[in-house]
Protein backbone atom coordinates (compact mmCIF):
# COMPACT_ATOMS: atom_id res chain seq x y z
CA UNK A 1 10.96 -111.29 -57.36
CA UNK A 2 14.21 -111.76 -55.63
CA UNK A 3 15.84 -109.27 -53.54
CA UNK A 4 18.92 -108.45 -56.30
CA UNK A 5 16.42 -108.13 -59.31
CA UNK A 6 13.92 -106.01 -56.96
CA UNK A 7 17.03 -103.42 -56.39
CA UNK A 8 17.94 -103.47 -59.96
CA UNK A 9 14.22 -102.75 -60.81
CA UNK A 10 14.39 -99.68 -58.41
CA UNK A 11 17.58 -98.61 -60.16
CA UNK A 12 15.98 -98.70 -63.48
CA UNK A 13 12.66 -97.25 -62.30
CA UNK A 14 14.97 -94.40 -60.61
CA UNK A 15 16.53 -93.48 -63.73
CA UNK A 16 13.64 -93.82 -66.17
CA UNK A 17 12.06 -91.40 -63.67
CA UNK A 18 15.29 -88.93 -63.71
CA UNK A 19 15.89 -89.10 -67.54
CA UNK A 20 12.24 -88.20 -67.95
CA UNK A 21 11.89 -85.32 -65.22
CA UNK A 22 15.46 -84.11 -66.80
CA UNK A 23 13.83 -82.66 -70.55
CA UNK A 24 10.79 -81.42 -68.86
CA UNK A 25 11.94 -79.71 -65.98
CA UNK A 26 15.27 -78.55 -67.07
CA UNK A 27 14.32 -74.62 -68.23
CA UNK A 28 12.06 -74.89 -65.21
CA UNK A 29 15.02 -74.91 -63.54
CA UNK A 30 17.07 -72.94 -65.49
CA UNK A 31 14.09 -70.08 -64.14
CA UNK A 32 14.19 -70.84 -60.58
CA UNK A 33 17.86 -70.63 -60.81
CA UNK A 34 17.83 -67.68 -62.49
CA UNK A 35 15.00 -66.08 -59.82
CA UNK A 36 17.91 -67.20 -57.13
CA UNK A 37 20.72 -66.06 -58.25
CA UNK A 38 18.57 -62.53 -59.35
CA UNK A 39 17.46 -62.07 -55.81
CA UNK A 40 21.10 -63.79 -53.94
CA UNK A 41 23.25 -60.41 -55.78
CA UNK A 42 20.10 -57.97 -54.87
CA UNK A 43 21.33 -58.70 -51.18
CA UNK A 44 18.39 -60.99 -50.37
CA UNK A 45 18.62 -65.02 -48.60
CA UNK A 46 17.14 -67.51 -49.43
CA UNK A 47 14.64 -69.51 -46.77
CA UNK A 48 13.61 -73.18 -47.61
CA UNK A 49 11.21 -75.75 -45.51
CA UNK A 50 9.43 -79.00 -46.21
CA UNK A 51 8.16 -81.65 -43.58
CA UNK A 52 10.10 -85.57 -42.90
CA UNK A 53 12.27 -85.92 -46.09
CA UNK A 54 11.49 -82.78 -47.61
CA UNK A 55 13.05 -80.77 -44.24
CA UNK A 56 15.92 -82.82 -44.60
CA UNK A 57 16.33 -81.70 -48.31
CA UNK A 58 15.43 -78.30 -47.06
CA UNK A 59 18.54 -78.32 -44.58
CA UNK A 60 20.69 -79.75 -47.40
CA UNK A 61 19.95 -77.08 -49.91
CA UNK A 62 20.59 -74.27 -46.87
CA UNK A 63 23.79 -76.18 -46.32
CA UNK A 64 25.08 -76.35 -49.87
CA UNK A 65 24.58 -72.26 -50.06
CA UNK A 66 25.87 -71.63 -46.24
CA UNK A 67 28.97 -73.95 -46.60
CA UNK A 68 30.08 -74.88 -50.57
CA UNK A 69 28.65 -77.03 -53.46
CA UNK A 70 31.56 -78.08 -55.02
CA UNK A 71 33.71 -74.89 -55.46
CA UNK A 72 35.31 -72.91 -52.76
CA UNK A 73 33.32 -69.52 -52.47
CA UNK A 74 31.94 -67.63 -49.86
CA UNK A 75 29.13 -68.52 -48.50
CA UNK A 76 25.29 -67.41 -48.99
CA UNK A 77 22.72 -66.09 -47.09
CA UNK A 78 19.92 -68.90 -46.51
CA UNK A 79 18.08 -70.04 -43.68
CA UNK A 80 16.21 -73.69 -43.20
CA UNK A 81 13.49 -73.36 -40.93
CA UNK A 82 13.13 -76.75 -40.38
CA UNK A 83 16.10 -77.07 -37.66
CA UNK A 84 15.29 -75.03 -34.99
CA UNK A 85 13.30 -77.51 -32.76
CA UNK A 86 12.17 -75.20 -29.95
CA UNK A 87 10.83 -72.41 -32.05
CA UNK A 88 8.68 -75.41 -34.12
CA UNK A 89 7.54 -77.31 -31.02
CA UNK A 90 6.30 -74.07 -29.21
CA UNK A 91 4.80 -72.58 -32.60
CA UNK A 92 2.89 -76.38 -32.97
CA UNK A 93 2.07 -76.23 -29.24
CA UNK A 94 0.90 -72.53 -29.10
CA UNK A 95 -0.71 -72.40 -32.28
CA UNK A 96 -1.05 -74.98 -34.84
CA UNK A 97 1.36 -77.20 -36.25
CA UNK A 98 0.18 -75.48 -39.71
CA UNK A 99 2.00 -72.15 -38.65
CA UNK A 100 5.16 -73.65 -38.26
CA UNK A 101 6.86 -72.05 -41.02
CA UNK A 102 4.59 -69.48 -41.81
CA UNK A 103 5.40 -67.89 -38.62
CA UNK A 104 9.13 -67.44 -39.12
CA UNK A 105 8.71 -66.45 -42.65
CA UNK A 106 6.19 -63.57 -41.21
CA UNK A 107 9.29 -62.97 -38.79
CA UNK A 108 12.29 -63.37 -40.46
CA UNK A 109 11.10 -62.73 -44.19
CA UNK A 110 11.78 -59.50 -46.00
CA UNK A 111 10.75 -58.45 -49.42
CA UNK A 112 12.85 -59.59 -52.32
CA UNK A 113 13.97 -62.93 -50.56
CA UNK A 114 12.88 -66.39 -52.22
CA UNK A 115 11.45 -69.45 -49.90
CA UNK A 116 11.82 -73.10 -51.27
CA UNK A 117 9.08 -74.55 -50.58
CA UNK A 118 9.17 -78.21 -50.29
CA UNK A 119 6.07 -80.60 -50.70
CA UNK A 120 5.92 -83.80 -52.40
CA UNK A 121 2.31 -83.92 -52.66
CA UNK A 122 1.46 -80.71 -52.73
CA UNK A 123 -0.91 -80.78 -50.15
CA UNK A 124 0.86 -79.99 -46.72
CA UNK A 125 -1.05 -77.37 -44.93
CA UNK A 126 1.78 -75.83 -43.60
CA UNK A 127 3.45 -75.91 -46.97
CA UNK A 128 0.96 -73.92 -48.13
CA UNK A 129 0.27 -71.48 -45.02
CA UNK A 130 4.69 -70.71 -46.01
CA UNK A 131 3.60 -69.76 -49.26
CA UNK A 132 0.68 -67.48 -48.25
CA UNK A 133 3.40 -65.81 -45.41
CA UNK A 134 5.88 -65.42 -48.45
CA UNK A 135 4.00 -63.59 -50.38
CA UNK A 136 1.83 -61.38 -47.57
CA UNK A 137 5.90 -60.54 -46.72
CA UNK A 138 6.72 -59.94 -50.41
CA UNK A 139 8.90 -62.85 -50.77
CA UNK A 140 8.82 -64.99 -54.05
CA UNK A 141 8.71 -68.63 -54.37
CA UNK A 142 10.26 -71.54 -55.80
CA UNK A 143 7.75 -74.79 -55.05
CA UNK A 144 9.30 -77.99 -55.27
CA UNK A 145 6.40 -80.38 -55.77
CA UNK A 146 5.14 -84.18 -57.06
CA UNK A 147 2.18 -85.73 -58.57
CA UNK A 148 -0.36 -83.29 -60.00
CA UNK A 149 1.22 -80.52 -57.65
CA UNK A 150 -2.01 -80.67 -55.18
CA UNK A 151 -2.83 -77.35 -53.42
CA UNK A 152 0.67 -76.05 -54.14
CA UNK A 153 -0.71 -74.55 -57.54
CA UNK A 154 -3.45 -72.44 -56.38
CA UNK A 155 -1.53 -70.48 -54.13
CA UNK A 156 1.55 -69.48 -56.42
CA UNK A 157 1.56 -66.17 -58.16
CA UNK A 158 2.74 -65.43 -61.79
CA UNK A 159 6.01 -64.49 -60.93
CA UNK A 160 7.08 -67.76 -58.49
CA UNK A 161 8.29 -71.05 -59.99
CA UNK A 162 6.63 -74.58 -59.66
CA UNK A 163 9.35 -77.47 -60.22
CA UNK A 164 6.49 -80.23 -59.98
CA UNK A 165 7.84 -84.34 -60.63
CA UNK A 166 5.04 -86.36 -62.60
CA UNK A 167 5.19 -89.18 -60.60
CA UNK A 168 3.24 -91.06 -57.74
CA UNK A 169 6.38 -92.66 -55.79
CA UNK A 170 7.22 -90.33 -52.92
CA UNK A 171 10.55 -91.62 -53.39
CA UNK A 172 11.06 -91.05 -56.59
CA UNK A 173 9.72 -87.42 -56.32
CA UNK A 174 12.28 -86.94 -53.31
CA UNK A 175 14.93 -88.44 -55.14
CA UNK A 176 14.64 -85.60 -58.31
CA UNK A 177 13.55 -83.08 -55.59
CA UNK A 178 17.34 -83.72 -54.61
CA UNK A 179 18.88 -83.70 -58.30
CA UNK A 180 17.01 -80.59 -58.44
CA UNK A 181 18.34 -78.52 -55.19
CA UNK A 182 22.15 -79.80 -56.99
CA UNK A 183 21.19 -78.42 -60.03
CA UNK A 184 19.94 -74.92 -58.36
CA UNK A 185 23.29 -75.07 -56.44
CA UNK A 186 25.51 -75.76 -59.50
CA UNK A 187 23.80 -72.72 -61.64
CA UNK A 188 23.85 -70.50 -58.76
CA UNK A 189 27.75 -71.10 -58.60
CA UNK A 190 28.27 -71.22 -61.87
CA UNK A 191 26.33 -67.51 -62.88
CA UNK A 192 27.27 -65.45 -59.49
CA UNK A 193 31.02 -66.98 -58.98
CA UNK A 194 32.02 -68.44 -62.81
């Protein structure tokens, strides 16, 4: 397969994968959202983390609500704790890389906020260690996962919300993870500022 009809095959597999994800996951969506935009006018912020790709979607999502989507507005409280490189490094030095998140949630978490959580496997340990400090802190989750949503299932209560992409390509899963976090943004525009 040539180089042009390999990109064109990604391009097609890409939005195959999207159109699909779109009917199943869109009132998923429509719930996190909802959750979000519940907790953003009850005065709470929003945390988000995820490891390699999924911190930089992490930092993009905390961006979009800190800054602007795509309407001037003021801004919203959200923190991604995937930027602060001295507080990670001595948290994987001094303890484990596992507690790297869980740690700051346990610190900087208060109940009624929401944490993103970001995996697309499912089966990051420190992932999972976020969601177990969310909810010992009283925080509710949103899980962005992939595949058959690995660990990320077992540790989610009734009341958090599992956006999980059927698919095996990491990049395809990181590429709807991202649709996603634009969606979230839009709604939560759209329902607190019209």
């Amino acid at each position: 397969m040539d180089a042009v009809t390999r990109i064109q095959h990604t391009f097609n597999d890409s939005a195959n994968n999207t159109l699909e994800a779109a009917e199943r996951l869109a009132p998923v969506i429509a719930d996190a959202a909802s959750l979000l935009v519940q907790q953003l006018l009850g005065g709470h912020k929003i945390l988000s983390c995820g490891n390699g790709g999924s911190a930089a979607d992490a930092q993009h999502f905390s961006s979009e609500l800190l800054n602007r989507f795509e309407m001037e507005r003021p801004g919203l409280p959200a923190i991604a704790l995937t930027t602060d490189s001295s507080t990670i490094t001595s948290i994987a030095n001094d303890f484990c890389y596992e507690e790297v998140f869980a740690k700051q949630i346990h610190a900087l978490g208060q109940e009624g906020d929401v944490l993103l959580a970001i995996s697309t496997s499912g089966r990051s340990p420190s992932i999972i260690k976020a969601i177990d400090a969310a909810h010992e802190r009283g925080v509710k989750v949103i899980a962005l996962s992939g595949r058959n949503g690995g660990e990320v299932p077992k540790h989610l209560y009734d009341k958090d919300v599992e956006i999980r992409v059927l698919s095996d390509s990491t990049a395809r899963i990181q590429e709807i993870h991202l649709l996603v976090i634009h969606c979230l943004c839009e709604q939560i525009d759209l329902q607190i500022f019209g």
